[in-house]
Protein backbone atom coordinates (compact mmCIF):
# COMPACT_ATOMS: atom_id res chain seq x y z
CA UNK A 1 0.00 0.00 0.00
CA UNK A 2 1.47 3.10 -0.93
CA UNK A 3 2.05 5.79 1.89
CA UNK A 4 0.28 8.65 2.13
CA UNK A 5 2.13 11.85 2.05
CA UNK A 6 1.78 16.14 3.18
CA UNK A 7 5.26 17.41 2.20
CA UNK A 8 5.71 21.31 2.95
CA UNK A 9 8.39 24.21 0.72
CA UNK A 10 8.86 26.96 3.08
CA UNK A 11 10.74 27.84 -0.08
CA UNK A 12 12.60 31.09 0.62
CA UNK A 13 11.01 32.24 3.63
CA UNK A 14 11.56 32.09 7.76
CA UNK A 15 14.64 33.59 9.06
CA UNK A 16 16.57 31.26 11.57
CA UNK A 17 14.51 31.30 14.47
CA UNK A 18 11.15 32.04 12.67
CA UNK A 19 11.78 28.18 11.17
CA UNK A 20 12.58 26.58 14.21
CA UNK A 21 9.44 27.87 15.87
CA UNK A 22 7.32 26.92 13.07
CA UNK A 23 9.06 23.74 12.60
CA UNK A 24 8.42 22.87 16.83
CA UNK A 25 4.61 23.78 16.64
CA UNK A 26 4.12 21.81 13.61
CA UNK A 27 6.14 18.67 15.50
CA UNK A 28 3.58 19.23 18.69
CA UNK A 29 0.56 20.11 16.46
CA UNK A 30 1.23 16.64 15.27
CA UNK A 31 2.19 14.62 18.08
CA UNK A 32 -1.00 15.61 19.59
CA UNK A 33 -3.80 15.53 16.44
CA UNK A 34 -2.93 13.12 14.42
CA UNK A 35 -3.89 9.42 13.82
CA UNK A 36 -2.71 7.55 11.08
CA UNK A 37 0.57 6.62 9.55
CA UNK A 38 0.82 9.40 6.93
CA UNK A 39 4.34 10.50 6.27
CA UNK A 40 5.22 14.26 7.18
CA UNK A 41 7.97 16.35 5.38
CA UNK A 42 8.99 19.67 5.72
CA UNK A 43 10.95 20.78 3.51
CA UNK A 44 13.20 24.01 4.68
CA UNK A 45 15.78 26.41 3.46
CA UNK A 46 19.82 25.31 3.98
CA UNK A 47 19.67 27.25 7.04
CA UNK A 48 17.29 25.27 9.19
CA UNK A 49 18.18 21.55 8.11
CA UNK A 50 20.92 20.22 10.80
CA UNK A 51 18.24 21.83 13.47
CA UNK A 52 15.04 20.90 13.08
CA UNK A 53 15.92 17.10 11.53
CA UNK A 54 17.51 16.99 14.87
CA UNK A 55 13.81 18.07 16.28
CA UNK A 56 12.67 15.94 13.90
CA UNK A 57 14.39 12.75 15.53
CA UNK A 58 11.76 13.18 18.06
CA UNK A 59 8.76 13.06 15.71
CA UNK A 60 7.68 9.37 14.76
CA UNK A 61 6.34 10.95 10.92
CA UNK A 62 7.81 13.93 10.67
CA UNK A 63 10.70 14.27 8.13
CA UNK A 64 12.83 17.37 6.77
CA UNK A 65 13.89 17.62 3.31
CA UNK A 66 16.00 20.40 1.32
CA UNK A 67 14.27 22.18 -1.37
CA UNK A 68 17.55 22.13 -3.70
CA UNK A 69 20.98 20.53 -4.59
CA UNK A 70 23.64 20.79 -6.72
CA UNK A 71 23.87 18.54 -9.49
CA UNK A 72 28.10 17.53 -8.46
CA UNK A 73 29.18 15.81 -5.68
CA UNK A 74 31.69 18.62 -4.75
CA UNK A 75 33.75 21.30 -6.64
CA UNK A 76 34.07 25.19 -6.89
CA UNK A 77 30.46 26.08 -7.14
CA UNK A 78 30.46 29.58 -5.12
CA UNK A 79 26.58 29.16 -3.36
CA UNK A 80 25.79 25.68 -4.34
CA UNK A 81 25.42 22.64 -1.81
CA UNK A 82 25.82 19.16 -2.61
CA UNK A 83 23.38 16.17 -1.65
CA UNK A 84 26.39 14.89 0.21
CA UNK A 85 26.39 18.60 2.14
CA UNK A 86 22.13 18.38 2.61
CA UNK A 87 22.16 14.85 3.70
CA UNK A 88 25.09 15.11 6.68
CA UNK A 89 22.60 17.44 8.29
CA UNK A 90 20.06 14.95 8.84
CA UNK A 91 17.93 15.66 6.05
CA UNK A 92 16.69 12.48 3.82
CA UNK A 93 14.38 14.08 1.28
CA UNK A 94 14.70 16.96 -1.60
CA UNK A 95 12.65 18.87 -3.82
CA UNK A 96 13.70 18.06 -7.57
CA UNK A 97 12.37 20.04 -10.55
CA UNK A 98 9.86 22.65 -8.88
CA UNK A 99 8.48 24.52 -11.61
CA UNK A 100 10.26 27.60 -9.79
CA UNK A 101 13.85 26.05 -10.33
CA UNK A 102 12.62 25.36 -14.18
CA UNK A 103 11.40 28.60 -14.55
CA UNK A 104 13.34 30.78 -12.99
CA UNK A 105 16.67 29.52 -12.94
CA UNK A 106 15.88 27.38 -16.54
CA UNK A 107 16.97 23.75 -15.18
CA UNK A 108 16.07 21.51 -17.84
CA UNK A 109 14.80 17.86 -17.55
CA UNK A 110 18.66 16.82 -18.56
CA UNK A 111 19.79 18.58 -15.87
CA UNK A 112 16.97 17.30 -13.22
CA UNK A 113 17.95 13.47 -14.19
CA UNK A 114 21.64 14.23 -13.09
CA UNK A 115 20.18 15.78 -9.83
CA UNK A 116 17.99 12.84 -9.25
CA UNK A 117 20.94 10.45 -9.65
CA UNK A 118 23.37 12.72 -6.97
CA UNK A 119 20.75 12.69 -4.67
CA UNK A 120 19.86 8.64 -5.10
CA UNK A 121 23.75 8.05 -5.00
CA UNK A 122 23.89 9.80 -1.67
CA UNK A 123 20.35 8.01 0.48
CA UNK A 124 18.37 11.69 -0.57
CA UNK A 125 14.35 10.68 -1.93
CA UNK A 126 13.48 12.40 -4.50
CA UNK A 127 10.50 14.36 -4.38
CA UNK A 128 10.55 14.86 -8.11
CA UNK A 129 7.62 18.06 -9.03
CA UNK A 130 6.07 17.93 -13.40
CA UNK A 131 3.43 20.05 -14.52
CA UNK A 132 2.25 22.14 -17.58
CA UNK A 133 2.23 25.99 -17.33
CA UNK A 134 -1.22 27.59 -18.64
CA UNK A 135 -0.36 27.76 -22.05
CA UNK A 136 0.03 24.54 -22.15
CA UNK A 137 -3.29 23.29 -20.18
CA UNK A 138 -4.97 25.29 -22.67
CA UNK A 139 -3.01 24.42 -25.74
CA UNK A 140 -3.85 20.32 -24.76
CA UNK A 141 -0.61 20.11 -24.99
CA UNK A 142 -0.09 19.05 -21.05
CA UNK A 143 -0.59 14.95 -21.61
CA UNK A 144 2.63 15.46 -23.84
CA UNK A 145 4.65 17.95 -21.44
CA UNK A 146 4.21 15.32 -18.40
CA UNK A 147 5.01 12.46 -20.11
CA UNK A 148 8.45 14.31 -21.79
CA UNK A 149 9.05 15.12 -18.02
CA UNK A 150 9.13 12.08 -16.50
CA UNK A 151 11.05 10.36 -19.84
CA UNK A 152 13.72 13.01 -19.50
CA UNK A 153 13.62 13.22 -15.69
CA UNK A 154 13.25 9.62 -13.54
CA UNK A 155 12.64 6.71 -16.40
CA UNK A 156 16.34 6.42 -17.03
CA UNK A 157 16.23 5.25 -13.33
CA UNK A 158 15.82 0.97 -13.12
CA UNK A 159 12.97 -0.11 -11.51
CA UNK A 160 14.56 -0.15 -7.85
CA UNK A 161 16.14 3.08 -7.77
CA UNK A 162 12.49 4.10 -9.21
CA UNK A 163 10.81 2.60 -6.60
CA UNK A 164 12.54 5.45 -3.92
CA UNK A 165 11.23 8.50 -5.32
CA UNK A 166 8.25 10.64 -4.81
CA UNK A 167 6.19 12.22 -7.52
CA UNK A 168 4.60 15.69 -7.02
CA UNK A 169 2.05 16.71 -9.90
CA UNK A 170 1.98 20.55 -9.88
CA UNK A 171 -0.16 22.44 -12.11
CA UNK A 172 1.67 25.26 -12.85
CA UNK A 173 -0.95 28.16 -13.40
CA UNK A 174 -1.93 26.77 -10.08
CA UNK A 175 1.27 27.51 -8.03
CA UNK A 176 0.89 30.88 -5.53
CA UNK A 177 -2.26 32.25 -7.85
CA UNK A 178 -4.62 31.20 -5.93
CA UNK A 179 -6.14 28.80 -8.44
CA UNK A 180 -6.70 24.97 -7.93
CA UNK A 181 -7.53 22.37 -10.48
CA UNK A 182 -10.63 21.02 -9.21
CA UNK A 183 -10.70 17.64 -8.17
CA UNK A 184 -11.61 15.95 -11.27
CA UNK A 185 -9.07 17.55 -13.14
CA UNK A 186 -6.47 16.37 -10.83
CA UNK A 187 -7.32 12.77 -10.52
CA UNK A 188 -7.39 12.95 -14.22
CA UNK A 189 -3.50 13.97 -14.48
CA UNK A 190 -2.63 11.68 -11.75
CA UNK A 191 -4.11 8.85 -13.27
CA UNK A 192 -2.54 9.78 -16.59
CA UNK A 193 1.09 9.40 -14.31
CA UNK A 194 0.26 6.77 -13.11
CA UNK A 195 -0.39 4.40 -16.11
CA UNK A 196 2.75 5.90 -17.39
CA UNK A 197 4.99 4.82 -15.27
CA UNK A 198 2.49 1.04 -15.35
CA UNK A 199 3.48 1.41 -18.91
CA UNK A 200 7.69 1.58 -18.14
CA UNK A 201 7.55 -0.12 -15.24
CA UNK A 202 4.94 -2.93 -14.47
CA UNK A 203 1.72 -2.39 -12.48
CA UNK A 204 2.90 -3.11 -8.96
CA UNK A 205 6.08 0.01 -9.39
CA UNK A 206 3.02 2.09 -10.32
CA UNK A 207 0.62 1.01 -7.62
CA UNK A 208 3.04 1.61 -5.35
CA UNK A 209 4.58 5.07 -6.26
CA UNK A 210 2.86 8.11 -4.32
CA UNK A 211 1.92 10.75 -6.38
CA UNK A 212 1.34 13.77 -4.80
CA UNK A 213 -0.76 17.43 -5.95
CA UNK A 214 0.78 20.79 -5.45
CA UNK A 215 -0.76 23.78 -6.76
CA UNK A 216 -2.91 26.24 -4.01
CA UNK A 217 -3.62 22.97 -1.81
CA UNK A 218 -5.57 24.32 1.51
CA UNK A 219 -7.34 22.72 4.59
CA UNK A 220 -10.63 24.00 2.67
CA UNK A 221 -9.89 21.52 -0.59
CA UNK A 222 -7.63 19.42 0.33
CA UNK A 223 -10.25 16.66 1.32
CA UNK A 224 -11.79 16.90 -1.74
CA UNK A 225 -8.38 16.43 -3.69
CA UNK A 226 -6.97 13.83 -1.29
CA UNK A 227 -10.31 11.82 -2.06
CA UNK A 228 -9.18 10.98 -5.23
CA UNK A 229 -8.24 7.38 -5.84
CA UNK A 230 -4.77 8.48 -7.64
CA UNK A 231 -3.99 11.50 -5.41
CA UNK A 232 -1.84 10.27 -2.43
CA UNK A 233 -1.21 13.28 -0.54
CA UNK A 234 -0.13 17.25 -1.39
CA UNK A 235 2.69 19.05 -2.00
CA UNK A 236 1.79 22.32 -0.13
CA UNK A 237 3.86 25.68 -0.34
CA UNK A 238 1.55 28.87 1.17
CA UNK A 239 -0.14 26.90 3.31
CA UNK A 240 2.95 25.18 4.99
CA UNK A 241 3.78 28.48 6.58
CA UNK A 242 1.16 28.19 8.68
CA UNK A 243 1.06 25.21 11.38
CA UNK A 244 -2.62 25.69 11.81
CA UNK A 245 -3.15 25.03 8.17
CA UNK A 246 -0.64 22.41 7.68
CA UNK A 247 -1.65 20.26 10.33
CA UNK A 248 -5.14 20.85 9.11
CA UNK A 249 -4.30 19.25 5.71
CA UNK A 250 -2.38 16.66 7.61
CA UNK A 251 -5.10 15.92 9.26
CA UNK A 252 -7.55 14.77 6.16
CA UNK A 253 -5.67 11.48 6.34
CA UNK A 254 -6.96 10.75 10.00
């Protein structure tokens, strides 16, 4: 049965002690409310991963991941840090292929399948983000643009190394707009990532893979989304910030 996930990017926000407050009422908020076995990850800046995975080694289900790495093991890269560097700190997971990174800093799927082999090669999972902008949903074009994604970006990987990662499905036009594919739409993209990777890797790799949604996910829709038979969890970004609100999404899986 494939684990059910809520995986949180401060991305870049929280100063130093800001992070480890958040991070501590989130860990409590938890401890507390929560029934289940679903899988918690925060995912922080550099800053605050030795610290709160060492909070976190008091949390049964709650996990920190980086939101970034560098795709060499070591080297003069002025500003860069390595998987090697992310995972002595503690951390064990790390965001791959955000639509921010591809946008704004143009990594390219190439580029993401080096990144996703570092972080393999040194015990980092993967939690590997696809998704079509708006041009593209409305083009019909976005079947095509996942698929290339995850050709160019994981299915290099064999079927074990596969088997590690996390997906995160991410609607683009959805990402800090305030928009949110309704339900239907994302069970329909989920599904369609799902038989793809049934198609290059055998139905029980597929049935076991969590997929996630990210895209304006919210304690208000979330159990709608995380109804879906395909959707296995969110990857949530505004929301995170808040501990209320994340532990509220958390919560759907009770």
């Amino acid at each position: 049965m494939r684990k059910k996930i809520v995986a949180g990017n401060w991305k870049m926000n929280m100063d130093y002690q800001e992070g480890i407050s958040l991070f501590s009422e989130v860990a409590n908020m938890v401890k507390d409310e929560v029934i289940g076995n679903q899988q918690i990850i925060v995912c922080s800046p550099f800053i605050h991963l030795h610290s709160i995975a060492s909070l976190a080694k008091e949390s049964e289900n709650v996990s920190v991941g980086a939101q970034n790495i560098h795709q060499e093991d070591a080297g003069a890269y002025t500003g860069e840090i390595s998987a090697k560097q992310v995972r002595s700190t503690g951390a064990e997971y790390v965001i791959l292929g955000h639509s921010e990174r591809r946008a704004y800093f143009g990594e390219s799927d190439e580029l993401l399948a080096q990144k996703v082999n570092i972080a393999l090669t040194h015990g980092l999972i993967p939690i590997f983000c696809i998704g079509e902008t708006r041009e593209e949903r409305e083009s019909g074009d976005f079947f095509d643009v996942i698929k290339t994604q995850l050709e160019k970006g994981v299915f290099h990987l064999s079927a074990s190394d596969f088997s590690k990662i996390i997906l995160a499905y991410e609607p683009v036009w959805a990402i800090g707009t305030g928009l949110t594919a309704s339900p239907e739409q994302a069970q329909e993209v989920h599904a369609f990532i799902r038989k793809q990777i049934e198609a290059k890797y055998g139905a029980a790799v597929a049935d076991e893979t969590s997929v996630l949604y990210g895209g304006s996910c919210n304690p208000k829709n979330a159990p709608d989304l995380f109804s879906q038979p395909d959707i296995d969890g969110g990857l949530i970004g505004g929301a995170s910030l808040k501990s209320r609100d994340f532990t509220d999404i958390v919560k759907v899986f009770n």
